[in-house]
N, C-alpha and C. Protein backbone atom coordinates (compact mmCIF):
# COMPACT_ATOMS: atom_id res chain seq x y z
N UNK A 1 -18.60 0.68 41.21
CA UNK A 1 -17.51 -0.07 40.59
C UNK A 1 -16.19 0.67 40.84
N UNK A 2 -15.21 -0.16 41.16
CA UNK A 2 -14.00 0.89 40.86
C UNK A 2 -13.39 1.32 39.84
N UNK A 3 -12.36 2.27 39.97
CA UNK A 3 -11.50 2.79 39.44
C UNK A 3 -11.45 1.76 38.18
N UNK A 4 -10.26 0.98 38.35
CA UNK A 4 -10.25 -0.03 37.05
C UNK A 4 -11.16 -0.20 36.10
N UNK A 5 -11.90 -0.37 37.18
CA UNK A 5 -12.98 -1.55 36.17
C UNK A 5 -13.08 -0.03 35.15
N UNK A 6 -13.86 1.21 35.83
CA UNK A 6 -14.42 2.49 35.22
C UNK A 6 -12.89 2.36 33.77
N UNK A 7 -11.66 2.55 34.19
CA UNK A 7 -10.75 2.56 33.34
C UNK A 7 -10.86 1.37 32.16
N UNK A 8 -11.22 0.53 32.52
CA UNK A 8 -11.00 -0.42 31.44
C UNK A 8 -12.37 -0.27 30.52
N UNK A 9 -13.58 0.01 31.17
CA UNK A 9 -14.11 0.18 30.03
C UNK A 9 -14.25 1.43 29.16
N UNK A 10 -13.95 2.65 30.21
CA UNK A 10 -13.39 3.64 29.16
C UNK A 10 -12.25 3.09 27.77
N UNK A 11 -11.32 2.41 28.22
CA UNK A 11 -10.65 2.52 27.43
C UNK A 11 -10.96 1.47 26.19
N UNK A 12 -12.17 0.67 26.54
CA UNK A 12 -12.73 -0.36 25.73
C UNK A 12 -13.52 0.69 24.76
N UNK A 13 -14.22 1.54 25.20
CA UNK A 13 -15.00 2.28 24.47
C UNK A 13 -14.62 2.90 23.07
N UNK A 14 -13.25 3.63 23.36
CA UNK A 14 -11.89 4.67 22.86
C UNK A 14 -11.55 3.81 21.90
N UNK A 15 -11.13 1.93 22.21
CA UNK A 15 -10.81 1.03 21.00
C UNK A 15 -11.88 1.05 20.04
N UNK A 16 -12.85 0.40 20.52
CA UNK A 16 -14.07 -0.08 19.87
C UNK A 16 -14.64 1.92 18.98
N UNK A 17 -14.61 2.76 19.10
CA UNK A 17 -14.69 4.18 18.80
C UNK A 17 -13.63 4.20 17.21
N UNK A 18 -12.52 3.78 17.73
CA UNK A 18 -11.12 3.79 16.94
C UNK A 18 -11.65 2.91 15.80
N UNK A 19 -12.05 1.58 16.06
CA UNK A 19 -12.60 0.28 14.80
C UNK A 19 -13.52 0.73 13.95
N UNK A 20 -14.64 1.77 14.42
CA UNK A 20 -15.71 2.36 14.04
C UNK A 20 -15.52 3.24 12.99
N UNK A 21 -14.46 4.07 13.26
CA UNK A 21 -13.67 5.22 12.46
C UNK A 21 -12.65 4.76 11.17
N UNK A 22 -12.50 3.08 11.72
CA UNK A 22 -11.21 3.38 10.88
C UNK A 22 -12.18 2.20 10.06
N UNK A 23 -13.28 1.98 9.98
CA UNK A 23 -14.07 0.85 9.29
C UNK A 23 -15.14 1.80 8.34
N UNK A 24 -14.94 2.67 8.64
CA UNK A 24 -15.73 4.07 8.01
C UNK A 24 -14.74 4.51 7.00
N UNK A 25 -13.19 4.93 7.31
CA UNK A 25 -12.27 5.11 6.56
C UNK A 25 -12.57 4.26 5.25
N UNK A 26 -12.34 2.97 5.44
CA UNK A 26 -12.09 1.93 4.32
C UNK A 26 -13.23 2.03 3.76
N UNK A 27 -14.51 2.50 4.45
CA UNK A 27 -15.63 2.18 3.37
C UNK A 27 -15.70 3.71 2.23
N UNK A 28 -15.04 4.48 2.84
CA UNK A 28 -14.53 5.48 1.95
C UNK A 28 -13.71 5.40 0.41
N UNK A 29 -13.33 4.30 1.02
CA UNK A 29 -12.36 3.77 -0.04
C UNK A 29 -12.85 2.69 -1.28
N UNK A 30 -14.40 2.30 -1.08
CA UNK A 30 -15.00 1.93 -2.05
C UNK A 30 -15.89 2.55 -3.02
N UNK A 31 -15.64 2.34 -4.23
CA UNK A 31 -16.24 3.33 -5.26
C UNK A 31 -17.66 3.27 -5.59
N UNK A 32 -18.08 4.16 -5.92
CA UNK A 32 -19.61 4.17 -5.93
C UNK A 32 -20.22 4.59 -7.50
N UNK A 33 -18.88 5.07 -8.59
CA UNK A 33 -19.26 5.91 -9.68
C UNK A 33 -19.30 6.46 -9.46
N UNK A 34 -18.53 7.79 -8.36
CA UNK A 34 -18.33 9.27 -8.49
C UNK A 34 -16.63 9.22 -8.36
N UNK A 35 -15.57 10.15 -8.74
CA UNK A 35 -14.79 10.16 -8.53
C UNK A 35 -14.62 10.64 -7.33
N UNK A 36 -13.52 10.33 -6.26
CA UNK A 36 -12.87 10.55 -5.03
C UNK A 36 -11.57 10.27 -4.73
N UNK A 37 -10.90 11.07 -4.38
CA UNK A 37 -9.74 11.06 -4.21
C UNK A 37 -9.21 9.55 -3.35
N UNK A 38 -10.04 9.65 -2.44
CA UNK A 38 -10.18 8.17 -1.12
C UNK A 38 -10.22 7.26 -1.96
N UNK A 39 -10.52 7.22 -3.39
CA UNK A 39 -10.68 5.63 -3.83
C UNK A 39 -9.10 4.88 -3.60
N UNK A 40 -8.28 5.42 -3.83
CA UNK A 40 -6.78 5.64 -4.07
C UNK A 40 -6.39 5.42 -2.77
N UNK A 41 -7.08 5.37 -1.42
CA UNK A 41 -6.20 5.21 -0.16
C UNK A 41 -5.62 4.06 -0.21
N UNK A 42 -5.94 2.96 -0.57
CA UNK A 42 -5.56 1.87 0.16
C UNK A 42 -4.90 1.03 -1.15
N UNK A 43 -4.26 1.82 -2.34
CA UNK A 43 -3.45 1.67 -3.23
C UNK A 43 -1.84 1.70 -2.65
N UNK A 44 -1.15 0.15 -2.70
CA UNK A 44 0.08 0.78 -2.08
C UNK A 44 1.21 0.27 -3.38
N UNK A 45 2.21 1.05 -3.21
CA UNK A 45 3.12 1.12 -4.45
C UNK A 45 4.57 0.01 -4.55
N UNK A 46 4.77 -0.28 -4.94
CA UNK A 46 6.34 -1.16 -4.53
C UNK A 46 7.24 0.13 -4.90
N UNK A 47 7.66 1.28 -4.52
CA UNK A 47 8.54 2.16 -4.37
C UNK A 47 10.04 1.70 -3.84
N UNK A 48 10.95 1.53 -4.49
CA UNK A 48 12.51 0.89 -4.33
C UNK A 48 12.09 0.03 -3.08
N UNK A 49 11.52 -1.21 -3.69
CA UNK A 49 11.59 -2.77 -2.44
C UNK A 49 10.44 -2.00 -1.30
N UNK A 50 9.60 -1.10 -1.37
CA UNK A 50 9.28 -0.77 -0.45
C UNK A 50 7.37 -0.20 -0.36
N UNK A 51 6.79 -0.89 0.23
CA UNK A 51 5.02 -0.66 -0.49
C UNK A 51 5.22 0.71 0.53
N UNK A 52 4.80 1.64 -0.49
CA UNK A 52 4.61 2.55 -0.06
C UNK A 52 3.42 3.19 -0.76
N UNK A 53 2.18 3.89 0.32
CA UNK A 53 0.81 4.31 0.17
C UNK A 53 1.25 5.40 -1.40
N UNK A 54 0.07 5.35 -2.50
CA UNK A 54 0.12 6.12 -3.56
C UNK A 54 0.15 7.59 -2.94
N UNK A 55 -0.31 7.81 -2.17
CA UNK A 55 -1.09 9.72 -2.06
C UNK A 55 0.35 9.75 -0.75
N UNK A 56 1.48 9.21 -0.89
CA UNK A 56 2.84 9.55 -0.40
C UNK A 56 3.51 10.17 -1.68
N UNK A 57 3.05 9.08 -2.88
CA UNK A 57 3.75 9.72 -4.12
C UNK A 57 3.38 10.15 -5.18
N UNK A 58 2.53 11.12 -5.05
CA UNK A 58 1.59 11.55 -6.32
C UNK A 58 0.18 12.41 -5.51
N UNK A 59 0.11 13.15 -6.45
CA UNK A 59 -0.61 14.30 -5.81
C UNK A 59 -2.15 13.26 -6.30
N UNK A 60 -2.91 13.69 -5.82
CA UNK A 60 -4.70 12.45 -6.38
C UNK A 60 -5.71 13.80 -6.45
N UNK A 61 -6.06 14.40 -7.71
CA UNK A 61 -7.42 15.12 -8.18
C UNK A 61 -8.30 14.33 -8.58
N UNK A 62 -9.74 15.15 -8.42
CA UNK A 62 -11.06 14.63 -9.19
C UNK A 62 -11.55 15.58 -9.69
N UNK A 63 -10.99 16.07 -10.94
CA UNK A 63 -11.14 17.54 -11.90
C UNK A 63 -12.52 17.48 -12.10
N UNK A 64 -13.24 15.73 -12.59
CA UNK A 64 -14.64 16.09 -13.07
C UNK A 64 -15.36 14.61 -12.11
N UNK A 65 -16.67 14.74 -12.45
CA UNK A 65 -17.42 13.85 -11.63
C UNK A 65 -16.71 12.25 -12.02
N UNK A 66 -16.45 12.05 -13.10
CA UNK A 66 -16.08 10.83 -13.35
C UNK A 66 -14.41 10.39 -13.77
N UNK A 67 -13.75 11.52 -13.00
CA UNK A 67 -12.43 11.38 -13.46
C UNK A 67 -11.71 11.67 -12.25
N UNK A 68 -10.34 10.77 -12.10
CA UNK A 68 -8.79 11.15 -11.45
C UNK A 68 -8.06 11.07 -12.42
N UNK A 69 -6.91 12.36 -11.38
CA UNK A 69 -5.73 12.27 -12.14
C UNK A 69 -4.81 12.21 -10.83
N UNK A 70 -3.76 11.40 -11.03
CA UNK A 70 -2.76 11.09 -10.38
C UNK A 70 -1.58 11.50 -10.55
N UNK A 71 -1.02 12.51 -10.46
CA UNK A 71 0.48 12.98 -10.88
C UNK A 71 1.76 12.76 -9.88
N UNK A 72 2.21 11.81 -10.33
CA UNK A 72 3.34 11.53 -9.05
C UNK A 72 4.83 12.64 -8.93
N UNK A 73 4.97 12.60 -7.97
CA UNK A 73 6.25 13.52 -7.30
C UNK A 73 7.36 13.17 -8.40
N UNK A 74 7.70 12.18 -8.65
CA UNK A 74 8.91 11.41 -9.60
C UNK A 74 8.59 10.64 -10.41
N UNK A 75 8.68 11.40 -11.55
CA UNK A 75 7.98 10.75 -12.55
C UNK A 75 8.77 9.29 -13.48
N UNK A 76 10.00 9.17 -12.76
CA UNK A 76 10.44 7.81 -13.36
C UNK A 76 9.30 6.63 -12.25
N UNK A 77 8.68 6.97 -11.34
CA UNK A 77 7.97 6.17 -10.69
C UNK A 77 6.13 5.76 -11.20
N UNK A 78 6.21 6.04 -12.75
CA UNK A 78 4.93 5.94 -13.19
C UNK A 78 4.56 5.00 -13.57
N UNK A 79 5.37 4.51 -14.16
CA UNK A 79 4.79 2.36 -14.07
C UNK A 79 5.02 1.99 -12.93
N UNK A 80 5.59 2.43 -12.33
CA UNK A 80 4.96 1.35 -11.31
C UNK A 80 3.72 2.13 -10.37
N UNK A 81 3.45 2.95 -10.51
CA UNK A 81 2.05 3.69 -9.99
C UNK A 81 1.28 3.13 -10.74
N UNK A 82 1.01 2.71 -12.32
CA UNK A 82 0.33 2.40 -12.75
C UNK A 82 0.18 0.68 -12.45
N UNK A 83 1.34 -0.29 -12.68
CA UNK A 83 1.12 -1.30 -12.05
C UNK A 83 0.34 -1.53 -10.45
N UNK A 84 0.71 -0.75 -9.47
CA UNK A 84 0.20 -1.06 -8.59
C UNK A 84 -1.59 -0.24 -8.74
N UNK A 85 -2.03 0.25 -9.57
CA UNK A 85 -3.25 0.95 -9.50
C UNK A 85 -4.11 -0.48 -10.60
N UNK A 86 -3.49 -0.83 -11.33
CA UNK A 86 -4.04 -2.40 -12.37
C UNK A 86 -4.08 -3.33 -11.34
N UNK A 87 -2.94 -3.30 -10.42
CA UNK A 87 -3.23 -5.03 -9.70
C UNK A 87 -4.20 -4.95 -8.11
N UNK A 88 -4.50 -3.35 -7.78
CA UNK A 88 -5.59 -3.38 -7.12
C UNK A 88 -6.66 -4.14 -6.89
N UNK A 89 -7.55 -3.56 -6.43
CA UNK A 89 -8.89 -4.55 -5.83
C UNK A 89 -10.23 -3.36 -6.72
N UNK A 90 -9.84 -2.29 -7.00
CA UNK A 90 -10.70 -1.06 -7.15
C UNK A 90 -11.13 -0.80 -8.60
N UNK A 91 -10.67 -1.65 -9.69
CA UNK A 91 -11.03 -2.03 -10.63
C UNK A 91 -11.00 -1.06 -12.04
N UNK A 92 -9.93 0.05 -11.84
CA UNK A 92 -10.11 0.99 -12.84
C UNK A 92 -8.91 0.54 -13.67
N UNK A 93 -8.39 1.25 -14.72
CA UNK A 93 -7.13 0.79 -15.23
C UNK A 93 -6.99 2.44 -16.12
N UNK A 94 -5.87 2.61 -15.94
CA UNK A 94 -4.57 3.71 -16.01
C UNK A 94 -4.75 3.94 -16.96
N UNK A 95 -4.62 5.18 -17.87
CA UNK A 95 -3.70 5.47 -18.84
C UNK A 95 -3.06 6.69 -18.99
N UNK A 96 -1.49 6.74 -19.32
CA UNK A 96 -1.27 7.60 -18.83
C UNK A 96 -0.36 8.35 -20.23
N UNK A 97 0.03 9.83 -19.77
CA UNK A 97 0.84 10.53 -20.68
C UNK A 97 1.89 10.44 -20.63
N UNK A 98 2.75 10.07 -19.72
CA UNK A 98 4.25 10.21 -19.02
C UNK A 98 4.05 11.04 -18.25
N UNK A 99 3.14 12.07 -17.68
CA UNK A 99 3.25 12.84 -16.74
C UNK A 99 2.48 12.37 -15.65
N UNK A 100 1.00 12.44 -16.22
CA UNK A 100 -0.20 12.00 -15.79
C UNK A 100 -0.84 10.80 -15.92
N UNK A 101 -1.62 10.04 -15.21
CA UNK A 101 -2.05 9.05 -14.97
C UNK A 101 -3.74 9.67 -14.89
N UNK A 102 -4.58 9.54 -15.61
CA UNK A 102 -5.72 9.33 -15.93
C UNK A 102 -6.71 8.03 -15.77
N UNK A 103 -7.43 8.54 -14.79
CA UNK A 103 -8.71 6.77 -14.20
C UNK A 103 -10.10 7.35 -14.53
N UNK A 104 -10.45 6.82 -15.47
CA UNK A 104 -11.95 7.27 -15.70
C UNK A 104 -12.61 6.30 -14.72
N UNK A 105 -13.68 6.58 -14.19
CA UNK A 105 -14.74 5.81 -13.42
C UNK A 105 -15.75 5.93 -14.01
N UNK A 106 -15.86 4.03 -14.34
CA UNK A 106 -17.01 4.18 -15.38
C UNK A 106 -18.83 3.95 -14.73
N UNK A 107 -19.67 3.91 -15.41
CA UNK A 107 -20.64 3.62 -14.87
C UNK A 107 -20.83 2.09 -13.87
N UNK A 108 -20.95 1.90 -12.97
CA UNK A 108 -21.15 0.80 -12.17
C UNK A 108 -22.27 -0.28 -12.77
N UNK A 109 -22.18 -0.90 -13.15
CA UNK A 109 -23.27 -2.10 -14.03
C UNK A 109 -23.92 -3.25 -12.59
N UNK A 110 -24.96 -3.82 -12.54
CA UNK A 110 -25.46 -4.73 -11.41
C UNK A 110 -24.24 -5.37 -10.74
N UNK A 111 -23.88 -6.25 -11.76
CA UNK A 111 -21.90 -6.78 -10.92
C UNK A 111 -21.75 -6.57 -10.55
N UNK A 112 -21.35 -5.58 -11.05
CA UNK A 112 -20.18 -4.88 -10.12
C UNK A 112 -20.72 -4.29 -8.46
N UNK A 113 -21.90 -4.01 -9.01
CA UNK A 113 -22.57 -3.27 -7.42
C UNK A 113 -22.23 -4.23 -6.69
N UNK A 114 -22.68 -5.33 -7.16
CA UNK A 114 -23.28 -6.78 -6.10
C UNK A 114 -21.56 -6.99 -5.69
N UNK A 115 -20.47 -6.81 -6.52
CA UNK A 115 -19.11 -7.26 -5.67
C UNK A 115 -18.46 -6.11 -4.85
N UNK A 116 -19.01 -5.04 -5.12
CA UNK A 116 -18.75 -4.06 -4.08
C UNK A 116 -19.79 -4.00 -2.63
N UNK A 117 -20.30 -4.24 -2.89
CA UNK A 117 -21.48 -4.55 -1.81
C UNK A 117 -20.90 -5.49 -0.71
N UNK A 118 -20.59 -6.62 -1.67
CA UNK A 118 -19.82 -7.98 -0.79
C UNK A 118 -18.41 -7.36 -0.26
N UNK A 119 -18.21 -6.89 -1.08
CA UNK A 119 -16.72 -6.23 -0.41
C UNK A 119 -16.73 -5.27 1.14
N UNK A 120 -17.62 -4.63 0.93
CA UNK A 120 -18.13 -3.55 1.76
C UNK A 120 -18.73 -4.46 3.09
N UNK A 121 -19.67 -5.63 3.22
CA UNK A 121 -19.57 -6.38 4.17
C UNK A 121 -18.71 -7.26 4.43
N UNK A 122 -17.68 -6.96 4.05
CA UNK A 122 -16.94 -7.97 4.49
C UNK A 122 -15.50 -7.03 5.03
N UNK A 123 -15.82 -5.87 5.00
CA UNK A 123 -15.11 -4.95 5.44
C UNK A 123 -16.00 -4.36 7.08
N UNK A 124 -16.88 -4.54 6.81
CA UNK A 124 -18.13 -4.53 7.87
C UNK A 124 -17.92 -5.11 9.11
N UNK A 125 -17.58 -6.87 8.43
CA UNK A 125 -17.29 -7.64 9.30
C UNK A 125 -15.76 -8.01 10.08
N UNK A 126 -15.22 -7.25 9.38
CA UNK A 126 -13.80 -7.52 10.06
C UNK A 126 -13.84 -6.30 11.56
N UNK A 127 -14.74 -5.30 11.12
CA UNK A 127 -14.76 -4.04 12.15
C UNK A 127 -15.53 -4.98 13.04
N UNK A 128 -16.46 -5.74 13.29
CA UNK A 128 -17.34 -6.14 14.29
C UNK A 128 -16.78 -6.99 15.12
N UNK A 129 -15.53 -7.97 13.99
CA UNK A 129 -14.49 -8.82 14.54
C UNK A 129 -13.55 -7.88 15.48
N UNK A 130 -13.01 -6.92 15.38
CA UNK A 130 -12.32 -6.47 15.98
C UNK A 130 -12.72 -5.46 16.98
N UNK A 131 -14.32 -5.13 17.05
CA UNK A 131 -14.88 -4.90 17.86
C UNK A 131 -15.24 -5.98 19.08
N UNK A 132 -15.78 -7.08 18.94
CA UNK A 132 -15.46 -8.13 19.58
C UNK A 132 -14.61 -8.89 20.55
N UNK A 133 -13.33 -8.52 19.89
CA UNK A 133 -11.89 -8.54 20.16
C UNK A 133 -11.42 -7.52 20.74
N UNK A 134 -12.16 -6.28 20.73
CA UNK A 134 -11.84 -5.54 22.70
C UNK A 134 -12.92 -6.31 23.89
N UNK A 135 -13.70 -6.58 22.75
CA UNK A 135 -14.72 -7.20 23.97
C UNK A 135 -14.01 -8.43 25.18
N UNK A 136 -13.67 -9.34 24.17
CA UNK A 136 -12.73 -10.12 24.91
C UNK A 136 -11.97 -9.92 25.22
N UNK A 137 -11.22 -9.26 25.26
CA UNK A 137 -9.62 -8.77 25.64
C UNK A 137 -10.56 -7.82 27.50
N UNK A 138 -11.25 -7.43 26.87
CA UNK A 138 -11.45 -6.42 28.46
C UNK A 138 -12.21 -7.79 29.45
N UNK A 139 -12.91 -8.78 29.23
CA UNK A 139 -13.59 -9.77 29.58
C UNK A 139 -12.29 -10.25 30.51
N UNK A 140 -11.48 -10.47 29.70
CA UNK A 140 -10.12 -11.58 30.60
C UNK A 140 -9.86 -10.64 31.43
N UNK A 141 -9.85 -9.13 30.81
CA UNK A 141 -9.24 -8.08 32.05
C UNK A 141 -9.98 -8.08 33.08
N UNK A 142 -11.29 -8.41 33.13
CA UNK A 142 -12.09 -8.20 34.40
C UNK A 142 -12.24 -9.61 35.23
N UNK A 143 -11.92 -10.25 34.38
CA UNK A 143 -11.63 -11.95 35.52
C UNK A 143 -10.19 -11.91 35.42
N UNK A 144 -9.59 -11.35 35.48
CA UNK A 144 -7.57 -11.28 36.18
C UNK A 144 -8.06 -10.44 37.57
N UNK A 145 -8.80 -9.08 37.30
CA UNK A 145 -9.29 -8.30 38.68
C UNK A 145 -9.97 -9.38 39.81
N UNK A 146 -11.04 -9.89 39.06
CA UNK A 146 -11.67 -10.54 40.18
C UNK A 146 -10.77 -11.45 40.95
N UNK A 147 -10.02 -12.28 39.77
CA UNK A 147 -9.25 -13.38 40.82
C UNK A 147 -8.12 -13.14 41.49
N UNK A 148 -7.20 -11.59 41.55
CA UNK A 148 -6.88 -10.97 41.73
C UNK A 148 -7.49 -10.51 43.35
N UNK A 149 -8.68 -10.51 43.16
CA UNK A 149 -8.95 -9.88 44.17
C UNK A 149 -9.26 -8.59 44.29
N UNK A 150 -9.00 -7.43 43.09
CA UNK A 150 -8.97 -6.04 42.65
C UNK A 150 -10.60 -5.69 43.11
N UNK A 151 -11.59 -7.09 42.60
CA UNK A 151 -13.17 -6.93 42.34
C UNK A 151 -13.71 -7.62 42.28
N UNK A 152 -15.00 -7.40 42.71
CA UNK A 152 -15.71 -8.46 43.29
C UNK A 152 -16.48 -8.84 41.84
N UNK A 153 -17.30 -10.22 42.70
CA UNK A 153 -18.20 -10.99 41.53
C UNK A 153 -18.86 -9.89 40.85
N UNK A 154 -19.37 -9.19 41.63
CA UNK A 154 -20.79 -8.56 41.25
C UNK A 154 -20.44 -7.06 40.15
N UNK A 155 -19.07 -6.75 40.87
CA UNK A 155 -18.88 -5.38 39.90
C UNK A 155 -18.09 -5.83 38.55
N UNK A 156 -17.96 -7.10 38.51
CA UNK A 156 -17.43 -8.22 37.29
C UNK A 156 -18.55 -8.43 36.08
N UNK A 157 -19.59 -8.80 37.15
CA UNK A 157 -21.34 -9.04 36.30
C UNK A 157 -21.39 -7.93 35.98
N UNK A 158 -21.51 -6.70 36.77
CA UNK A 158 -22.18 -5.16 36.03
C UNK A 158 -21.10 -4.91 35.24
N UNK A 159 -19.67 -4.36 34.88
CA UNK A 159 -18.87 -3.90 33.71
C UNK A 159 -19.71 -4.85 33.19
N UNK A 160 -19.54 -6.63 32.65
CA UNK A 160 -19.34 -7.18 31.68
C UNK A 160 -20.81 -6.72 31.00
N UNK A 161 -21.83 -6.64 32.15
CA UNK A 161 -23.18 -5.99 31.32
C UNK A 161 -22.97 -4.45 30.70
N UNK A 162 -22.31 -3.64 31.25
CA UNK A 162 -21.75 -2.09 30.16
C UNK A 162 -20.88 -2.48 29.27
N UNK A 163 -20.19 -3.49 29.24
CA UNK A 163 -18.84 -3.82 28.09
C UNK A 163 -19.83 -4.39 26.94
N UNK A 164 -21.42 -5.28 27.18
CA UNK A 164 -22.36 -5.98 26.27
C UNK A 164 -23.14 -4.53 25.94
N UNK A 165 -23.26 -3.90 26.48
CA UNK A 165 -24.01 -2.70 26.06
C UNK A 165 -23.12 -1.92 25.08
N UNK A 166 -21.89 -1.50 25.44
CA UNK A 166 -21.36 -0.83 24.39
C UNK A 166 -20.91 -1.41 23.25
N UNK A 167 -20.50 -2.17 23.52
CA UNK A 167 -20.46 -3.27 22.25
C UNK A 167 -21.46 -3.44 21.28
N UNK A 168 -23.04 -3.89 21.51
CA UNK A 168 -24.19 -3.56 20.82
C UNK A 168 -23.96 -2.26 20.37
N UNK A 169 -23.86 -1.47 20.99
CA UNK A 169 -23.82 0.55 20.66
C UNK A 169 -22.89 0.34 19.26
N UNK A 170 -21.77 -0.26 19.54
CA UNK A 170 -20.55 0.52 18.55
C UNK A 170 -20.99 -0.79 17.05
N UNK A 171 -21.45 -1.99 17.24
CA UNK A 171 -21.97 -2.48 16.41
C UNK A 171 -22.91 -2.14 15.48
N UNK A 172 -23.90 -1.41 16.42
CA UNK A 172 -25.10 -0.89 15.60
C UNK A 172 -24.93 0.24 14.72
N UNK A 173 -23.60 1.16 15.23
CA UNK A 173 -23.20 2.51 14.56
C UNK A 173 -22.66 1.60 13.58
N UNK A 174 -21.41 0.72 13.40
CA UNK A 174 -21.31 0.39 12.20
C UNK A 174 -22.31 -0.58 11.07
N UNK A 175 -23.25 -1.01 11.68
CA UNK A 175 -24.11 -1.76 10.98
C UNK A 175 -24.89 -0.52 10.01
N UNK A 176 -24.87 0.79 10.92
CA UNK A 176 -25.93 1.86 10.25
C UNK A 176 -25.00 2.14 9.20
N UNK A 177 -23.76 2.89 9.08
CA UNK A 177 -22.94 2.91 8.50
C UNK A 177 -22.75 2.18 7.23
N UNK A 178 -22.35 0.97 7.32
CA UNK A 178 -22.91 -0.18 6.08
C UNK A 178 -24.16 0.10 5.48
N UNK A 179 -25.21 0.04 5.96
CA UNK A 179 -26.66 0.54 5.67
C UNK A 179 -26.40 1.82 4.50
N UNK A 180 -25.49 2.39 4.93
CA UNK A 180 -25.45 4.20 4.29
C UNK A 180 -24.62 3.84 3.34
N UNK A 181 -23.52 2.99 2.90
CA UNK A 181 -22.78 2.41 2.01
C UNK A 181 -23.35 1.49 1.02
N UNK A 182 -24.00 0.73 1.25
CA UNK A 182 -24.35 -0.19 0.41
C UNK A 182 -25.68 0.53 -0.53
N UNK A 183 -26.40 1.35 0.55
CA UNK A 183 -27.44 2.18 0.25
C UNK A 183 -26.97 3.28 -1.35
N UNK A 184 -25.35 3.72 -1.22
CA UNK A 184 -24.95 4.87 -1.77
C UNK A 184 -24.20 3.72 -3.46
N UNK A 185 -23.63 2.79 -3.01
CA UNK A 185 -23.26 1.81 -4.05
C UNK A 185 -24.51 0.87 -4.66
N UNK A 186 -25.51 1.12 -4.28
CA UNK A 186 -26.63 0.60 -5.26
C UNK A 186 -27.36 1.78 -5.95
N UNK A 187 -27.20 2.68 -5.40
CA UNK A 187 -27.96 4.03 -6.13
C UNK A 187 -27.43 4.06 -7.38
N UNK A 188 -28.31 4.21 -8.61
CA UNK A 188 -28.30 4.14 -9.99
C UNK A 188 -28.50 5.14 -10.23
């Protein structure tokens, strides 16, 4: 095969690698009943007209297994740390001293598992979507070569069979992944 083709699916790999990582990130970001600092990533703040990520403005501890504390940089910015931590997706609610912001994490009840679970595949599925979506994107790249003239039929058929192979590969790592999540959010 040539050059290209070798380039394009390297660089298909590197995307689809990138979706894997950053679909791992977010599942970091769902709670399981232990405290973690990561629960808090994907908390963003309305900071003067401006959403800005919490752990930009406020330091994020987990002093004990079932507790954060959130202490922000500027503390006239604590309602609204606390508003944006209530209108989340992550389900804890604030209370705070004026300094500190306190999130107990309480025990996880069946519900709740079962809507974190759903949450978690459906975070699953947006990575597979956008795994997919190098798939196609490199697909058109290798029929612009062919008709182009860059490459022939045949080294068109073999990438698109390594572009279906890695694709399965980077699917299955995140399918295992999910497996290890949903596995860790049903544990009682």
């Amino acid at each position: 095969m040539s050059d290209l083709i070798d380039e394009l699916l390297a660089d298909a790999g590197d995307r689809m690698t990138l979706t894997v990582e950053s679909t791992n990130a977010e599942f970091a970001t769902i709670r399981t009943g232990r405290a973690s600092p990561a629960l808090l990533d994907r908390v963003m703040v309305d900071y003067y007209d401006l959403a800005t990520p919490l752990k930009q403005l406020a330091t994020i501890n987990a002093p004990e297994a079932r507790l954060l504390t959130v202490q922000p940089f500027d503390i006239s910015s604590i309602k609204l740390i606390e508003k944006a931590i209530i209108e989340s997706d992550i389900g804890l609610t604030p209370g705070n001293d004026g300094k500190l912001i306190r999130l107990s994490i309480p025990e996880l009840n069946e519900e709740r598992r079962a809507e974190l679970v759903k949450v978690v595949r459906s975070i699953a599925e947006e990575g597979r979507i956008a795994i997919r979506n190098v798939r196609r994107d490199v697909m058109q790249d290798l029929r612009e070569l062919r008709e182009a003239g860059d490459a022939g039929a045949d080294d068109e058929h073999r990438a698109e069979q390594e572009l279906q192979k890695l694709t399965d590969a980077k699917i299955a790592s995140l399918d295992t992944h999910l497996k290890g999540k949903e596995a860790e959010i049903t544990e009682v």
